[in-house]
Protein backbone atom coordinates (compact mmCIF):
# COMPACT_ATOMS: atom_id res chain seq x y z
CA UNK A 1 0.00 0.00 0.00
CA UNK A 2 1.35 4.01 -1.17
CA UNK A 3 1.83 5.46 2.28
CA UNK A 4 -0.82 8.57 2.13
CA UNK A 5 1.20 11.97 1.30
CA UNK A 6 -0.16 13.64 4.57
CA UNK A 7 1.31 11.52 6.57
CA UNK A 8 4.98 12.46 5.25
CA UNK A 9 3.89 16.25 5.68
CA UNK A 10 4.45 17.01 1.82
CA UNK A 11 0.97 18.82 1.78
CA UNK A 12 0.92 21.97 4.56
CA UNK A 13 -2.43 22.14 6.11
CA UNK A 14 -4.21 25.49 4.46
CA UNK A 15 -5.77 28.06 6.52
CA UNK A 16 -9.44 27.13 7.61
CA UNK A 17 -10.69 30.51 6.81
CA UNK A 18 -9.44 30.37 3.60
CA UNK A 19 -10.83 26.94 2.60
CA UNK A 20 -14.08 28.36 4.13
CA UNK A 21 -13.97 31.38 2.31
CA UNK A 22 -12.49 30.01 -1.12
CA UNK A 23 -15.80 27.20 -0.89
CA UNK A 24 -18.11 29.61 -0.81
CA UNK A 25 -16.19 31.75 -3.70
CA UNK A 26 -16.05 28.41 -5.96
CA UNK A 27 -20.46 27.72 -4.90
CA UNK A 28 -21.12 31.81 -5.67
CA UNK A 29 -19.23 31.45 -8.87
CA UNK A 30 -21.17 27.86 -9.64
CA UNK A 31 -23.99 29.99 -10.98
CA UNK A 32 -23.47 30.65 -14.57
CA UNK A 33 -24.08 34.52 -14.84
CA UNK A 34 -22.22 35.16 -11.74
CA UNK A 35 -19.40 33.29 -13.70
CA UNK A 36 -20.33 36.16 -16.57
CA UNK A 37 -20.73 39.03 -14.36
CA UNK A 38 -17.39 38.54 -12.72
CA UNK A 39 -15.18 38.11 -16.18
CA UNK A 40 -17.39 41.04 -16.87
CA UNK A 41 -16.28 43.07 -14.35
CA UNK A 42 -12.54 41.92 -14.67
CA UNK A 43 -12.87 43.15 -18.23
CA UNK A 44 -13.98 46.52 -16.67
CA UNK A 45 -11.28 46.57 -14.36
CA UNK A 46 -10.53 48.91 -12.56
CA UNK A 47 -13.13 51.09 -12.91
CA UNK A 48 -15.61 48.84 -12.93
CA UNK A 49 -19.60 49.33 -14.29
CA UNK A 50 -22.86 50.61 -13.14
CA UNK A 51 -25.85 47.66 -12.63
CA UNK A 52 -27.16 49.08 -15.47
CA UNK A 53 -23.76 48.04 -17.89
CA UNK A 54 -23.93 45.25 -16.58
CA UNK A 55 -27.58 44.23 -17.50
CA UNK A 56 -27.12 45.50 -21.11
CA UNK A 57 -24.17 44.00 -21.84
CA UNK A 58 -25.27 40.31 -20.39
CA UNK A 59 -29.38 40.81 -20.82
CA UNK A 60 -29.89 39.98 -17.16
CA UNK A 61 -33.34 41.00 -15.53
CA UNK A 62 -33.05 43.98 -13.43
CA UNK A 63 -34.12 41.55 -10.14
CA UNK A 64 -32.03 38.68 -11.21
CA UNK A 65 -29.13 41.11 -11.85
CA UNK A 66 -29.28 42.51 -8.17
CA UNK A 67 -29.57 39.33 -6.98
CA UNK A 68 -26.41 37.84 -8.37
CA UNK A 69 -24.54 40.94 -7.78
CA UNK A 70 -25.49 40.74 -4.02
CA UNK A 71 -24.37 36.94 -3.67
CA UNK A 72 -20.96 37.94 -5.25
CA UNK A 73 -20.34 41.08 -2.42
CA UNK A 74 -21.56 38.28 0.13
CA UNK A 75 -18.90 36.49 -0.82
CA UNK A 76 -16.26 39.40 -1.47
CA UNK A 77 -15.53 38.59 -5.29
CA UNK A 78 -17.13 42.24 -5.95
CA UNK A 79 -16.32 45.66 -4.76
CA UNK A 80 -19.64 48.43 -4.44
CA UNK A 81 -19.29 52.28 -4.64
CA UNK A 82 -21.64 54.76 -5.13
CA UNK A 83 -21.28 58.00 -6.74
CA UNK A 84 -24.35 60.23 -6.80
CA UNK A 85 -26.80 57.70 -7.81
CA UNK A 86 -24.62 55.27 -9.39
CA UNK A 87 -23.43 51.83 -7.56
CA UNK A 88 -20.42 51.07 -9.06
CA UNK A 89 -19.43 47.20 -9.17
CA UNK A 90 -16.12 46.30 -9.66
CA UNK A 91 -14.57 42.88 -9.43
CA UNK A 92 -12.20 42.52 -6.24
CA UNK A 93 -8.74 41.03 -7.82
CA UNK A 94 -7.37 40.26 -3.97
CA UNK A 95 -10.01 38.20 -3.37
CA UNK A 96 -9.38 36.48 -6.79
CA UNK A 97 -5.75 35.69 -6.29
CA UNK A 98 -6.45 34.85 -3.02
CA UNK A 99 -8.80 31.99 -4.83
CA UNK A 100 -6.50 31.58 -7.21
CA UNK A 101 -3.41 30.77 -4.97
CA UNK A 102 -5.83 28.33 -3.02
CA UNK A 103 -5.82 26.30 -6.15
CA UNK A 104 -2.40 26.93 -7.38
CA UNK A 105 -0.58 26.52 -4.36
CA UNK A 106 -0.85 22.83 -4.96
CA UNK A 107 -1.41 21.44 -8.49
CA UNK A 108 1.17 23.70 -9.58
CA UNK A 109 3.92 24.47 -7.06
CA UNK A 110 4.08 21.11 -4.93
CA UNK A 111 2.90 18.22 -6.89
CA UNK A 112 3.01 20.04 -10.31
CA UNK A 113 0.15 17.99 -11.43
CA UNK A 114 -0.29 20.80 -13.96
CA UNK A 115 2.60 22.51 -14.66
CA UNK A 116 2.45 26.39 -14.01
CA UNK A 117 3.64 27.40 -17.70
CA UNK A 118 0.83 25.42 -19.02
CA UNK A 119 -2.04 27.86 -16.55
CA UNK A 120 0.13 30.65 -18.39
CA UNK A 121 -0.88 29.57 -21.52
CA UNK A 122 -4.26 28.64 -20.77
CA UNK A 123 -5.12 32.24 -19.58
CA UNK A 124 -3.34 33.90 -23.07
């Protein structure tokens, strides 16, 4: 029997707060337009768009719209401002590379079960 790589300490225990925080990213972003509204909003970046950008560019009900958008601050993948009457939404890129490391830190540092030149690529 392959003795089990925890027990050798090859894998460093992550954070709890981070694996709690990084599920609930990963279920927020399970939803299909709150997958579009955040590559959306990365697009925008860093300025970000009003609700109203947002729901023209991706033809997302008004109430459906707010509803996504408020999951995604919930979660802290988006950013809120308001100027005058406007509520800006702009995707938050620390909590995205915090995400992002969660994932990386392991299939491509330790075990390089995907090498990191290869994620390079894949976002080009």
């Amino acid at each position: 029997m392959l003795p089990y790589f925890c027990n050798h300490r090859s894998m460093r225990k992550p954070d709890p707060l981070v694996v709690t925080r990084s599920a609930d990213r990963f279920s927020a972003l399970g939803a299909e337009p709150r997958l579009q509204i955040l590559r959306l909003l990365l697009a925008a970046h860093p300025n970000g768009m009003v609700a109203g950008e947002v729901q023209e560019e991706l033809g997302i009900p008004a109430s459906t719209l707010s509803h996504h958008l408020e999951k995604l601050k919930q979660v802290g993948l988006i950013n809120v401002r308001r100027e005058s009457t406007y509520l800006w939404y702009s995707a938050d890129t620390d909590a995205l590379r915090e995400v992002l490391n969660f994932l990386y830190e392991e299939c491509c540092t330790r075990s390089r079960a995907v090498p990191a030149e290869s994620v390079i690529q894949i976002s080009k």
